[in-house]
C-alpha atoms as a PDB file:
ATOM      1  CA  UNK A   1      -5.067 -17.479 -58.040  1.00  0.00           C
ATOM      2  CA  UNK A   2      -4.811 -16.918 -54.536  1.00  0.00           C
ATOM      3  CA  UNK A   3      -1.326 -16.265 -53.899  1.00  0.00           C
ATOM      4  CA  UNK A   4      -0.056 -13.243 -54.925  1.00  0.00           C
ATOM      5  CA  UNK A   5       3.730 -11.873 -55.353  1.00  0.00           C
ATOM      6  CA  UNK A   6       3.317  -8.719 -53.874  1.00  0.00           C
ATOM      7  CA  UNK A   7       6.706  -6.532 -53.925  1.00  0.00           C
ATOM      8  CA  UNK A   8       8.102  -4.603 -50.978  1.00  0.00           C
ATOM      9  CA  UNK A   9      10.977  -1.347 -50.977  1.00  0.00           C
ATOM     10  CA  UNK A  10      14.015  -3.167 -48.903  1.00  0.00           C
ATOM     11  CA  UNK A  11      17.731  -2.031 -47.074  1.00  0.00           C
ATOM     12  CA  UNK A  12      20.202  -4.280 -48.753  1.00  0.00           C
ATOM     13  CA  UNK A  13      22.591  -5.643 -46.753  1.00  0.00           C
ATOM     14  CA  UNK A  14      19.988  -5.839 -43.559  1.00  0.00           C
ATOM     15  CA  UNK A  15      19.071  -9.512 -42.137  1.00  0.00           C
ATOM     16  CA  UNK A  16      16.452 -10.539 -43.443  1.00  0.00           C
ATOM     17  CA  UNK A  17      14.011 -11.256 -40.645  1.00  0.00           C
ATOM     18  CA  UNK A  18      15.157  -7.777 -39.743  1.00  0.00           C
ATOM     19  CA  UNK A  19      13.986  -6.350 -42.213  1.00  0.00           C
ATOM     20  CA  UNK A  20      10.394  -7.753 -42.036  1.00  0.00           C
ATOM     21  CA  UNK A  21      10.101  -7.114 -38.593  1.00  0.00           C
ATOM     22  CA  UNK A  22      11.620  -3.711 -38.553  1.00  0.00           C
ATOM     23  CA  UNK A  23      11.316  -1.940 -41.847  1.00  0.00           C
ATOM     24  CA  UNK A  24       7.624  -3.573 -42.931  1.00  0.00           C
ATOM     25  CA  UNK A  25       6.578  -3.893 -39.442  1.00  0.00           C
ATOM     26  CA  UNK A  26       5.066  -7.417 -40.212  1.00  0.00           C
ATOM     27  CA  UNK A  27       4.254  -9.459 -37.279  1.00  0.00           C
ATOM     28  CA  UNK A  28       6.640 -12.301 -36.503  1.00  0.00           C
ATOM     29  CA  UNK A  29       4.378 -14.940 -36.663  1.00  0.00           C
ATOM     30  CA  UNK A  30       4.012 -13.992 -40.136  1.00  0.00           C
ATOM     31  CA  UNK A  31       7.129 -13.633 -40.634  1.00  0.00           C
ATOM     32  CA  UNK A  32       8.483 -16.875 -39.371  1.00  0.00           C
ATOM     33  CA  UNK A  33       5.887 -18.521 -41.303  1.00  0.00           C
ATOM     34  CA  UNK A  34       6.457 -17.349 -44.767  1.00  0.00           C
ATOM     35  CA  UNK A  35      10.333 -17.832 -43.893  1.00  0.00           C
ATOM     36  CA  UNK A  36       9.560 -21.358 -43.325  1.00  0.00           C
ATOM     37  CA  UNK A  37       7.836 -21.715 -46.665  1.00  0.00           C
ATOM     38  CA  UNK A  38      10.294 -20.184 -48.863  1.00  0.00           C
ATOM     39  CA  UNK A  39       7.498 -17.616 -50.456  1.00  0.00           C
ATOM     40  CA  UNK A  40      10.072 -14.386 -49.806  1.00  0.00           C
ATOM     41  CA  UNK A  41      11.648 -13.865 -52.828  1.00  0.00           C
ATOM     42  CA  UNK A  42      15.196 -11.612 -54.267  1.00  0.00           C
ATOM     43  CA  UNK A  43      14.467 -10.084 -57.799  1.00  0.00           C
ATOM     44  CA  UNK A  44      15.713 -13.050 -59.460  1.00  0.00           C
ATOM     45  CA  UNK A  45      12.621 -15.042 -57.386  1.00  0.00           C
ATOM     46  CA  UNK A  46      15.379 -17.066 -55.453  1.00  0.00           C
ATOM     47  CA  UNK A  47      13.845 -17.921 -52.151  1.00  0.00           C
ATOM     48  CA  UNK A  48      15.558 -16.454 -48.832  1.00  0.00           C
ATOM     49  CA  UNK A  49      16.970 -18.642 -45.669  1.00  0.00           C
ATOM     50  CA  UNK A  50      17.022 -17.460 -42.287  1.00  0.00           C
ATOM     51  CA  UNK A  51      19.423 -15.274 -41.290  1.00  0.00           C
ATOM     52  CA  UNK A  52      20.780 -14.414 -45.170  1.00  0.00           C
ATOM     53  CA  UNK A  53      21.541 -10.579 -46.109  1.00  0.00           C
ATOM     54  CA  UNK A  54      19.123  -8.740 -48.426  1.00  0.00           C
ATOM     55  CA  UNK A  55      20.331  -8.813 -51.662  1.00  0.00           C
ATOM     56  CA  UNK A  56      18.664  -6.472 -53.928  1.00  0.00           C
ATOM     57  CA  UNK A  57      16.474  -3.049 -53.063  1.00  0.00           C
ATOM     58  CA  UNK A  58      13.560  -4.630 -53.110  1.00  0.00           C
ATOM     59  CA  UNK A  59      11.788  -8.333 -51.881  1.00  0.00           C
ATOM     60  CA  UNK A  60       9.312  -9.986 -53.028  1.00  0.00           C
ATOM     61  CA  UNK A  61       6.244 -12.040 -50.422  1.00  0.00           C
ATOM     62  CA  UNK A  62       4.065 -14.064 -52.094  1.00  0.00           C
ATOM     63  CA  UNK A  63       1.184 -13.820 -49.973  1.00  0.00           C
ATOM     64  CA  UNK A  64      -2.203 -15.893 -49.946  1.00  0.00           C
ATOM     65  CA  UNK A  65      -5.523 -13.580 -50.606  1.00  0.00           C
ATOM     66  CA  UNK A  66      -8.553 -14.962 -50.125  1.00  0.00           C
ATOM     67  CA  UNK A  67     -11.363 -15.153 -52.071  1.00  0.00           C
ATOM     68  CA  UNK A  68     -15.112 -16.100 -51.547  1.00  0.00           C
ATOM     69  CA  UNK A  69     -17.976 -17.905 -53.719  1.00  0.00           C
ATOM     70  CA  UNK A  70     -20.564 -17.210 -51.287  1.00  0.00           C
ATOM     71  CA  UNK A  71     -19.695 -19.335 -48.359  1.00  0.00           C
ATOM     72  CA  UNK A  72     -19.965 -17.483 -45.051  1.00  0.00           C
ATOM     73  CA  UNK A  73     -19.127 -18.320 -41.639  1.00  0.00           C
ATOM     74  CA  UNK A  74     -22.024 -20.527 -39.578  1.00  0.00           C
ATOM     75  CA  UNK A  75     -21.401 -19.125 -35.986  1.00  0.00           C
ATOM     76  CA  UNK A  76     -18.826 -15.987 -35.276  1.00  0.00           C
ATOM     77  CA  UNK A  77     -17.467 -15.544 -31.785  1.00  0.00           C
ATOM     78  CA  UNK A  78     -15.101 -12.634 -30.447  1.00  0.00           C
ATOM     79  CA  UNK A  79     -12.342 -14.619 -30.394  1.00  0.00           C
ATOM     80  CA  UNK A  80     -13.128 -17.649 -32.334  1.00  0.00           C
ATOM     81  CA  UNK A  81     -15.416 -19.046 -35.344  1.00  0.00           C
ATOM     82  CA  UNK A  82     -17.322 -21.759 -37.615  1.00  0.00           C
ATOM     83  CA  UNK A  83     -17.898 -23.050 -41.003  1.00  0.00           C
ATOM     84  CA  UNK A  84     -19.641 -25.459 -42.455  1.00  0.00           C
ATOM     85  CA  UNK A  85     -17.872 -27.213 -44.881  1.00  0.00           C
ATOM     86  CA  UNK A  86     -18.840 -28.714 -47.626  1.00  0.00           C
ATOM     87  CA  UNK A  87     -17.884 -32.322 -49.177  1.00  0.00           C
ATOM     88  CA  UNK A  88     -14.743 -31.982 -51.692  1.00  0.00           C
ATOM     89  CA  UNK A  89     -13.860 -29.010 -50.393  1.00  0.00           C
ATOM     90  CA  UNK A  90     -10.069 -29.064 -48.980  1.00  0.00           C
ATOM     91  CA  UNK A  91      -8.747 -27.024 -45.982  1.00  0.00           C
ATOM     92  CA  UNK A  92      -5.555 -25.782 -47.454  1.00  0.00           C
ATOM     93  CA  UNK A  93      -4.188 -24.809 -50.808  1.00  0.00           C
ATOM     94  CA  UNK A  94      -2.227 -28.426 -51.876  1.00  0.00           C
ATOM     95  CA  UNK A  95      -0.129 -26.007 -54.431  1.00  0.00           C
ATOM     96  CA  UNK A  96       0.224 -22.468 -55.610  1.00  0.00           C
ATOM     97  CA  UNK A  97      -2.259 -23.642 -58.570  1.00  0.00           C
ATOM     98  CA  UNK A  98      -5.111 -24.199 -56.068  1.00  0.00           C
ATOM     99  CA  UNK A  99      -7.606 -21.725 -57.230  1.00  0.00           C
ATOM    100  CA  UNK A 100     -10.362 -22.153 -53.961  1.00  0.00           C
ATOM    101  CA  UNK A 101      -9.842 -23.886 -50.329  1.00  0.00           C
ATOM    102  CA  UNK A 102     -11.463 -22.892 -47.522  1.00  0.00           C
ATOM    103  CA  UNK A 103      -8.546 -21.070 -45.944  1.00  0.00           C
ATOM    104  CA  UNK A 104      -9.593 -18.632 -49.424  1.00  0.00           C
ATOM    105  CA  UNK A 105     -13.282 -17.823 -47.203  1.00  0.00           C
ATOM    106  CA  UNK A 106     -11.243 -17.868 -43.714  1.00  0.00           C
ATOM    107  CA  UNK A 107      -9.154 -15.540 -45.164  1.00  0.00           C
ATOM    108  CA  UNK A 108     -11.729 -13.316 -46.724  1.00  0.00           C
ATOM    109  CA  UNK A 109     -14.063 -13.065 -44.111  1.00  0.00           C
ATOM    110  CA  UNK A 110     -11.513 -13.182 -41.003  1.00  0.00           C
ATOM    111  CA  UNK A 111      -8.091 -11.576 -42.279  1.00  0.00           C
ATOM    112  CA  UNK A 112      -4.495 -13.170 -42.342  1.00  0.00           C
ATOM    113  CA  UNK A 113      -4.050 -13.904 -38.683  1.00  0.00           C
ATOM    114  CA  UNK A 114      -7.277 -16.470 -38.898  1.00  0.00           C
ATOM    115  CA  UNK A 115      -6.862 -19.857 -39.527  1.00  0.00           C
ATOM    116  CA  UNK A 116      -8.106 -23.245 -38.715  1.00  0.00           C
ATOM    117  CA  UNK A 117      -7.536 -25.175 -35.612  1.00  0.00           C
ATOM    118  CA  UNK A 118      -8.462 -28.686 -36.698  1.00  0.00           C
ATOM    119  CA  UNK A 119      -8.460 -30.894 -39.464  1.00  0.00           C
ATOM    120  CA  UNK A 120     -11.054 -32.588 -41.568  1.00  0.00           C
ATOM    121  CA  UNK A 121     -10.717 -34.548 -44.765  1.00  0.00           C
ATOM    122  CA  UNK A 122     -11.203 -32.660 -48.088  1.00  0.00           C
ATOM    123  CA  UNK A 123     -14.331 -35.553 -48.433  1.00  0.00           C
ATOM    124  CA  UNK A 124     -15.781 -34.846 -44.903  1.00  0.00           C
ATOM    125  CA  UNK A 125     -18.391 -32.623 -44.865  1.00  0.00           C
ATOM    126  CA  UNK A 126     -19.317 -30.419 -41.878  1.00  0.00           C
ATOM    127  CA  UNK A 127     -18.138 -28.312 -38.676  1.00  0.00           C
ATOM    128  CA  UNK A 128     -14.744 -26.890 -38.551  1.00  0.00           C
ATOM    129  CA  UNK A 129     -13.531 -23.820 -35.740  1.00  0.00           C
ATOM    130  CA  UNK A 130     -10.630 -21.530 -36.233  1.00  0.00           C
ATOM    131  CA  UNK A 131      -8.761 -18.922 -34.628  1.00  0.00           C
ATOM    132  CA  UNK A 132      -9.571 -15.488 -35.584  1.00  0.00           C
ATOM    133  CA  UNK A 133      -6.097 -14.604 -33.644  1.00  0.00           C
ATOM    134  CA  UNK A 134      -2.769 -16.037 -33.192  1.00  0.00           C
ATOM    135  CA  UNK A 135      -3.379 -16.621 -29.619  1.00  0.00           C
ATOM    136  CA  UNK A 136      -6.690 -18.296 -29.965  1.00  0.00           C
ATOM    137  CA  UNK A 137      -5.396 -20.791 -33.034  1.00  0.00           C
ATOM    138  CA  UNK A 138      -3.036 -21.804 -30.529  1.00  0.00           C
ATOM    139  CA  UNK A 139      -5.308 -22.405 -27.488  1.00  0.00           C
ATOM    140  CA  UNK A 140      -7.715 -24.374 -29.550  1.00  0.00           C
ATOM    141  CA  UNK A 141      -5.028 -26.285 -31.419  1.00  0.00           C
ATOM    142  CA  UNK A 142      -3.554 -27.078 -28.345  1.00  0.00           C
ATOM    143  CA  UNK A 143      -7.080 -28.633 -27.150  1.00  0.00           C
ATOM    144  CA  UNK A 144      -7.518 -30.517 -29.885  1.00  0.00           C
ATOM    145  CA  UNK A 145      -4.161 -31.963 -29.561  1.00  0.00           C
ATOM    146  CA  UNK A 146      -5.246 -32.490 -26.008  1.00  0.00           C
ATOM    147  CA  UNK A 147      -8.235 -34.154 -26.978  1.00  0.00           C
ATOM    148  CA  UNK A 148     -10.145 -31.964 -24.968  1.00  0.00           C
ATOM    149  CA  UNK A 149     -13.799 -32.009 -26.334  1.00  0.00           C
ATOM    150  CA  UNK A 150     -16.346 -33.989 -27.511  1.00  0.00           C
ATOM    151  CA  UNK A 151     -17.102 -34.831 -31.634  1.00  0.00           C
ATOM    152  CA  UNK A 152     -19.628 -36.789 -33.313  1.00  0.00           C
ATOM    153  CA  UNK A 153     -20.036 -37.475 -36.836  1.00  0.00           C
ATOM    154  CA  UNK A 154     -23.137 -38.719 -38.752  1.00  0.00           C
ATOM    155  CA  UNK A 155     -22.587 -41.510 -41.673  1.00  0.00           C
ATOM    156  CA  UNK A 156     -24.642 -43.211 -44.333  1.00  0.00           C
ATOM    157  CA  UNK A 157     -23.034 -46.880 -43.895  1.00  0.00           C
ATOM    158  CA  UNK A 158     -24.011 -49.723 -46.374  1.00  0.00           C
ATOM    159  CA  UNK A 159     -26.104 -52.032 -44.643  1.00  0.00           C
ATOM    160  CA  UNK A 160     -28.092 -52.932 -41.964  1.00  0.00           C
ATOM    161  CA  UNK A 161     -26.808 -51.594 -38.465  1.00  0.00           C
ATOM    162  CA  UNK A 162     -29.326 -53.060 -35.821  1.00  0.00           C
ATOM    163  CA  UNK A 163     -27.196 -52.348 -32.738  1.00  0.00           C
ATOM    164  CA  UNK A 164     -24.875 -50.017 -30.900  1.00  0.00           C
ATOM    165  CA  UNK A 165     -21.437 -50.775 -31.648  1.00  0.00           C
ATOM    166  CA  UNK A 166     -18.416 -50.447 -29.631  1.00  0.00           C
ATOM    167  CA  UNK A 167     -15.507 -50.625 -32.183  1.00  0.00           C
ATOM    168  CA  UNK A 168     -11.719 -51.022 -30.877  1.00  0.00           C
ATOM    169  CA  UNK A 169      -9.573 -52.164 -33.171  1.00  0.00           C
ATOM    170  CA  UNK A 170      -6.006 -51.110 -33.753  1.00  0.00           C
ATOM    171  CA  UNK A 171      -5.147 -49.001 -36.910  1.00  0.00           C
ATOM    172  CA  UNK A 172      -1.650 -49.137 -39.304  1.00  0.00           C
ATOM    173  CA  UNK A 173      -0.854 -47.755 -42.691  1.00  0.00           C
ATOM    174  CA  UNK A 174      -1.445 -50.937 -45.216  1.00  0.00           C
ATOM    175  CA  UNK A 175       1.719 -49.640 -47.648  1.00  0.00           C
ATOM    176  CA  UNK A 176       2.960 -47.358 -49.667  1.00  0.00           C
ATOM    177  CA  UNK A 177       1.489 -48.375 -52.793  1.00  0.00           C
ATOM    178  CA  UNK A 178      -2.237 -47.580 -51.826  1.00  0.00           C
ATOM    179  CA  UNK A 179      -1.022 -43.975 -50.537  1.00  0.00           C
ATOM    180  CA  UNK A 180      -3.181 -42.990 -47.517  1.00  0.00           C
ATOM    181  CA  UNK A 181      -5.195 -46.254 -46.820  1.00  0.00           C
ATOM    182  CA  UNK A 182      -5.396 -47.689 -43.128  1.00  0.00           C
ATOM    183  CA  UNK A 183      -5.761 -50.806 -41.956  1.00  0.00           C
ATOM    184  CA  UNK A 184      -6.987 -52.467 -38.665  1.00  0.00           C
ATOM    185  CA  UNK A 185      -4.686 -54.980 -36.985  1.00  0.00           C
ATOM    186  CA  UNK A 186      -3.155 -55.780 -34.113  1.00  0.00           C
ATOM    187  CA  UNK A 187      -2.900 -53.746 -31.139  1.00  0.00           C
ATOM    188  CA  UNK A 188       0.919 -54.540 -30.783  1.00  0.00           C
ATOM    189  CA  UNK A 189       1.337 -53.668 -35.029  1.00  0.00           C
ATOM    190  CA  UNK A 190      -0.360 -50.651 -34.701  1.00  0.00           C
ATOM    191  CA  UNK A 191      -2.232 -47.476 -32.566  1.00  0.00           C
ATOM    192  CA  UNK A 192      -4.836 -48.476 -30.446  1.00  0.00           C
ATOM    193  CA  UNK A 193      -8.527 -46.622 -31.676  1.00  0.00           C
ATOM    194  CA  UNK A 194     -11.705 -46.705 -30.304  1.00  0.00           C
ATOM    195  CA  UNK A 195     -15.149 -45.966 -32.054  1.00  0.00           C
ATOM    196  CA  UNK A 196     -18.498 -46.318 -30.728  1.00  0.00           C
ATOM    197  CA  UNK A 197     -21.367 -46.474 -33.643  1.00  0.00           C
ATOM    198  CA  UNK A 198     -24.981 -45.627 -32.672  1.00  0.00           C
ATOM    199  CA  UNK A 199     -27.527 -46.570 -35.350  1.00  0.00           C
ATOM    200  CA  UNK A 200     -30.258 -43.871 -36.043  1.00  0.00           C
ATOM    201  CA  UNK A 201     -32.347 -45.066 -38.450  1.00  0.00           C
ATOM    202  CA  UNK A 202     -32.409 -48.026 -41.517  1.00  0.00           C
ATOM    203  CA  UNK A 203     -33.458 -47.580 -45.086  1.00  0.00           C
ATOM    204  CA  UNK A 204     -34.469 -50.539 -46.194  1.00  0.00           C
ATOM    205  CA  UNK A 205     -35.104 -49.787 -50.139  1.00  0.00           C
ATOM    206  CA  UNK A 206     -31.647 -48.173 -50.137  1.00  0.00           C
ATOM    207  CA  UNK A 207     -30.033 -51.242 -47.720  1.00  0.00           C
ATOM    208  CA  UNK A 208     -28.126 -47.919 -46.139  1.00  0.00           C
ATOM    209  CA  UNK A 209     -28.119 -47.260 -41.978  1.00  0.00           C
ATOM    210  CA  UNK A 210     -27.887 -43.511 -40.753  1.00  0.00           C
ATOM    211  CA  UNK A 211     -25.444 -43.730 -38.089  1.00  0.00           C
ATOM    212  CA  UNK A 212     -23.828 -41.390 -35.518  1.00  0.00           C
ATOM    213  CA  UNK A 213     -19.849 -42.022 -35.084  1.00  0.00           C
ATOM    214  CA  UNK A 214     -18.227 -40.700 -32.093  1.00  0.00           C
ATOM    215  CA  UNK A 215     -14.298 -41.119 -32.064  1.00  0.00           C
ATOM    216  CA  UNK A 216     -12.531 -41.674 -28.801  1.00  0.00           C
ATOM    217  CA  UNK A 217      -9.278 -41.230 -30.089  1.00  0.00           C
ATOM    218  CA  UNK A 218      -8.518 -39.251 -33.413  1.00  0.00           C
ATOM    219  CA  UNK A 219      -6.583 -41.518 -35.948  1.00  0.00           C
ATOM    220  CA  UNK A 220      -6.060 -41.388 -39.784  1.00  0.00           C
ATOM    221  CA  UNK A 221      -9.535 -42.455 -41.435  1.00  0.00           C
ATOM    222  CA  UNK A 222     -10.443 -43.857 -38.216  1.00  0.00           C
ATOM    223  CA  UNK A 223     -14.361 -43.952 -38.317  1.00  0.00           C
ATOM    224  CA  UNK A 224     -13.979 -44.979 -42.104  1.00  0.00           C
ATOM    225  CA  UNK A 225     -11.848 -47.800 -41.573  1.00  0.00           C
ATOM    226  CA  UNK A 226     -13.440 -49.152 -38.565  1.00  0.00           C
ATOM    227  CA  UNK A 227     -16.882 -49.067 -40.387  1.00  0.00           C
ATOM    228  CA  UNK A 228     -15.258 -50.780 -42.850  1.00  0.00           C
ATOM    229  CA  UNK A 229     -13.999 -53.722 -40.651  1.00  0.00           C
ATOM    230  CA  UNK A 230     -17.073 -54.694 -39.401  1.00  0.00           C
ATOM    231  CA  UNK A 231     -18.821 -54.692 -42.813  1.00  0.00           C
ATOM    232  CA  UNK A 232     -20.034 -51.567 -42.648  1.00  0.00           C
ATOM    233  CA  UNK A 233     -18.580 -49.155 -45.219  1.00  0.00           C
ATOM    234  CA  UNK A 234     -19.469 -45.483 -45.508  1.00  0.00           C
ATOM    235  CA  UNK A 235     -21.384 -45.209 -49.032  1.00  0.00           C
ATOM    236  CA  UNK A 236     -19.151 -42.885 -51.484  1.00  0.00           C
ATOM    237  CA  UNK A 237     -15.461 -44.689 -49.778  1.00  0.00           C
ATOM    238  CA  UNK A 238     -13.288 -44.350 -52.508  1.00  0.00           C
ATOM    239  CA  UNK A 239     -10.614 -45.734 -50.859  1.00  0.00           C
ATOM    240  CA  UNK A 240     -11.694 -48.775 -48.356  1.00  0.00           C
ATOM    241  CA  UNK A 241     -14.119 -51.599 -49.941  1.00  0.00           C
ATOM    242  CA  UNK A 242     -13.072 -50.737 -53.688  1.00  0.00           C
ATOM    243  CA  UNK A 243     -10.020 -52.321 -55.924  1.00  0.00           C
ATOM    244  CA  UNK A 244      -6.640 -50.446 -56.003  1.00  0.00           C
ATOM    245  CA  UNK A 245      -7.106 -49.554 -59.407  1.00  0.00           C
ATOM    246  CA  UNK A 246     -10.142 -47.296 -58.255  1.00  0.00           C
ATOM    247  CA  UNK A 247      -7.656 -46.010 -54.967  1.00  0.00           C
ATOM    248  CA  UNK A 248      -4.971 -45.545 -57.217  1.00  0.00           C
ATOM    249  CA  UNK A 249      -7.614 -43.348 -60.007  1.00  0.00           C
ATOM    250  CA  UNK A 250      -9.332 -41.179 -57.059  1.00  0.00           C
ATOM    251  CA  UNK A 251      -5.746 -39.893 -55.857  1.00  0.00           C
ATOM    252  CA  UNK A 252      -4.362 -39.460 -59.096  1.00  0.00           C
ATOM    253  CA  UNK A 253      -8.030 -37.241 -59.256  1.00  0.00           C
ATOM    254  CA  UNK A 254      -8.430 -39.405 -62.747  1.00  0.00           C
ATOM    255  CA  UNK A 255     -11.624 -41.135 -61.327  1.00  0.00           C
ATOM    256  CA  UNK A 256     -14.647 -41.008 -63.436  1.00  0.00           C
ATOM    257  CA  UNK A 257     -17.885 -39.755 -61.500  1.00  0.00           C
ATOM    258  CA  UNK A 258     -19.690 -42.409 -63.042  1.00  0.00           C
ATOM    259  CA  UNK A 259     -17.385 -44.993 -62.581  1.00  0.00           C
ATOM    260  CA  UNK A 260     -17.049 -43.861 -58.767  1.00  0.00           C
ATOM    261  CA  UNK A 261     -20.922 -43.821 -57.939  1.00  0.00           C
ATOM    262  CA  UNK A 262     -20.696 -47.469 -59.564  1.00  0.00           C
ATOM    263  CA  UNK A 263     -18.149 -48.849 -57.436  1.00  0.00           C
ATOM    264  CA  UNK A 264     -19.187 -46.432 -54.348  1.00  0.00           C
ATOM    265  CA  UNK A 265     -22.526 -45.566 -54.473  1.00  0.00           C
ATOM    266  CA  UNK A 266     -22.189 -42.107 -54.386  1.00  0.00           C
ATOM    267  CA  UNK A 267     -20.000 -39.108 -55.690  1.00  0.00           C
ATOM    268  CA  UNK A 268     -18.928 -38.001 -52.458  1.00  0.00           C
ATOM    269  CA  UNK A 269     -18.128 -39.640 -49.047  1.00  0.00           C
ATOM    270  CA  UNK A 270     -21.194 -39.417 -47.015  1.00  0.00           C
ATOM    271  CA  UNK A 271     -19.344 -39.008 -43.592  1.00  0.00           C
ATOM    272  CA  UNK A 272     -20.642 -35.596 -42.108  1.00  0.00           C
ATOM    273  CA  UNK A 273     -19.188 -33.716 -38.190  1.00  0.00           C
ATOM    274  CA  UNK A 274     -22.017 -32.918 -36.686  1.00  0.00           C
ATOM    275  CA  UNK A 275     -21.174 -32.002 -33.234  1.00  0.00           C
ATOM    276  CA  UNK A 276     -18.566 -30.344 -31.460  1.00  0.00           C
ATOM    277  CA  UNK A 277     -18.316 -29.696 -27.634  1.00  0.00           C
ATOM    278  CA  UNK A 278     -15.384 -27.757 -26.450  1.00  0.00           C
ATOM    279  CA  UNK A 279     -14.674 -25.255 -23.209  1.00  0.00           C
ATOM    280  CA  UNK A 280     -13.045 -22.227 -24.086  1.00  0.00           C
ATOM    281  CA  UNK A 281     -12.597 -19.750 -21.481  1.00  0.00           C
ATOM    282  CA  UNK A 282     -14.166 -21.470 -19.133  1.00  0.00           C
ATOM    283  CA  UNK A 283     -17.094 -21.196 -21.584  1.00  0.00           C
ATOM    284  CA  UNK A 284     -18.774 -24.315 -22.306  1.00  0.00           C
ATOM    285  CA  UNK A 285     -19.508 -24.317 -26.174  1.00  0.00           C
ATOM    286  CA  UNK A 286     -22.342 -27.304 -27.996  1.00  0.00           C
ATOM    287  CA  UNK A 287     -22.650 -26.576 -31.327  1.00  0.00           C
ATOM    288  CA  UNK A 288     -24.562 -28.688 -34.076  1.00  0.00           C
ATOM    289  CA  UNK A 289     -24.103 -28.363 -37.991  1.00  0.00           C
ATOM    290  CA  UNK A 290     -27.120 -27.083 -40.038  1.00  0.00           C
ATOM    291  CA  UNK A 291     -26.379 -29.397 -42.706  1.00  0.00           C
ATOM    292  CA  UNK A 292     -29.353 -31.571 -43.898  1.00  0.00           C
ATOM    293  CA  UNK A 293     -27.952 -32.765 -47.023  1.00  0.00           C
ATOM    294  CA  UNK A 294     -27.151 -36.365 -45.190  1.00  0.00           C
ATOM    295  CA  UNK A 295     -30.919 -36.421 -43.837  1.00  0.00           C
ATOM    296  CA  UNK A 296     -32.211 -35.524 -47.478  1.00  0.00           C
ATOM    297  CA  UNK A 297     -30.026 -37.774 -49.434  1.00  0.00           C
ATOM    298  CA  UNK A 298     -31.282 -40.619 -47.001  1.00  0.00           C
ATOM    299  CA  UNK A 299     -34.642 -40.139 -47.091  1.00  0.00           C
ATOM    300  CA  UNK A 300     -34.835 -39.193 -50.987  1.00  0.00           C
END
C-alpha cells in the first residue's frame, strides 16, 4: 500500500495550516496539497477543512511512499528527469487501493517534492519528464500547457499507410455512455486538432504500418481517434473500432485478455512517445526513448 497514515504530536486549538507550517515545519506546497485532498486526519479519521481548529493532541497525514519493482529513471538532470514508461502502467494512484503507479518509482527514486509534468495514458507506452522540485514541475507544466516543444509518437496502425498524412479533423466527446471515447466532427461541434502521420515502414504478413504521429495540438485520444477516422486504427484500441460491450468491459477492467487480442489484436495499445524536444533554461533538450518493444513486436 502506498499511502501510509503516519501520526504527528499536535497544539489543539491552533489553525490548522498553522500548525503544519509552524509546528511540523512542512512545506506549504505540501501542505496545501494534502489540505486539498482531505488525507489530514483528527483521531476519529474525520478529515480537516481549511482554516478549522485542531481538535485532538495529535493529527494524522496519510502520506504516499513510494515503492519500486526495478524501474529506474532513463535520463536524470539537476533539476529535472525521465522515465520510460511502460504500457498499462498508470501515472497516478486512481484510489488509496492502488498498490504500484509510477508516481510509487518518482517517489522512490526522487523524494516527495518530484512529480510529473505531463500526462500520458495508462496504455501509452514511453517518455515522460518530471520535476524533481516544486519550481521546476511548475516551469515545465507551464510549457506544456504552453505547448512549447516538440512530441512524436510511434504507432503500429492496422493497415496499409502508403503516404504522409496530414490529419485535421475536429474532436468531441461521443456521450456519456461510452465514458472517455472521442469522436471527430465538425469544427463548429467540437476543438479543432491537427495530426500529421508519417509512414515508416509496412508489414505486409501482419497487414500492420509502423507509423510516426506528431500532434500539433494535444487533445483527448487525439492521435488514436484520428487514426481511427481515416481507417487506420492503432492495433490493441480497446476503445475506438470495437463494440461498446468491449468499451464498456475494458473500463469496468472486466475484459478478458483473450477476448481483447481477438477483437484488438493485441493486449496492449501499441501507441509509444518517442520524442520529446523542449528548452529549459535556455537549454535546448532532444531526447529519444530506448524502447524497442514496438520495433520487435513489428518485425517478430
Amino acid at each position: 500500500m502506498p499511502f501510509i497514515l503516519k501520526k504527528y504530536k499536535a497544539v489543539k486549538g491552533k489553525k490548522i495550516q498553522l500548525l503544519l507550517l509552524q509546528e511540523l515545519g512542512l512545506s506549504a506546497s505540501f501542505s496545501q496539497r494534502m489540505m486539498s485532498r482531505h488525507r489530514i486526519f483528527d483521531e476519529q479519521q474525520v478529515p480537516y477543512k481549511n482554516s478549522q481548529l485542531v481538535r485532538d493532541d495529535h493529527i494524522y497525514i496519510a502520506e504516499f511512499e513510494g515503492h519500486t519493482r526495478g524501474l529506474k529513471p532513463l535520463l536524470t538532470f539537476k533539476e529535472f528527469a525521465l522515465f520510460d514508461k511502460p504500457s498499462h502502467l498508470m501515472i497516478h494512484p486512481n484510489s488509496k487501493n492502488t498498490k504500484y503507479s509510477l508516481l510509487d518509482e518518482i517517489r522512490y527514486h526522487f523524494g516527495e517534492k518530484a512529480n510529473q509534468a505531463h500526462r500520458i495514458d495508462a496504455e501509452t507506452s514511453g517518455l515522460l519528464l518530471l520535476g524533481l522540485e516544486d519550481k521546476a514541475v511548475k516551469i515545465l507544466a507551464d510549457m506544456f500547457e504552453q505547448k512549447e516543444y516538440k512530441k512524436s509518437y510511434l504507432a503500429l496502425v492496422e493497415g496499409e499507410l502508403k503516404n504522409d498524412v496530414k490529419i485535421d479533423k475536429a474532436i468531441t466527446k461521443e456521450g456519456k455512455k461510452i465514458g472517455v471515447r472521442m469522436k471527430v466532427c465538425q469544427e463548429e461541434e467540437g476543438k479543432s486538432s491537427l495530426t500529421y502521420i508519417k509512414p515508416i515502414e509496412y508489414c505486409k504478413k501482419k497487414n500492420i504500418t509502423l507509423v510516426e504521429a506528431l500532434p500539433h495540438t494535444g487533445r483527448q485520444h487525439q492521435i488514436r481517434v484520428h487514426l481511427y477516422s481515416i481507417g487506420h486504427r492503432i492495433v490493441g484500441d480497446p476503445i475506438y473500432g470495437v463494440n461498446d460491450d468491449i468499451v464498456e468491459e475494458y473500463l469496468s477492467k472486466t475484459l478478458n485478455k483473450d477476448i481483447r487480442i481477438k477483437e484488438t489484436g493485441s493486449s496492449r495499445l501499441w501507441l509509444h512517445a518517442n520524442y520529446l524536444e523542449f528548452t529549459y533554461k535556455k537549454v535546448r533538450y532532444k531526447i529519444f526513448s530506448k524502447n524497442k518493444d514496438i520495433y520487435k513486436t513489428f518485425e517478430a
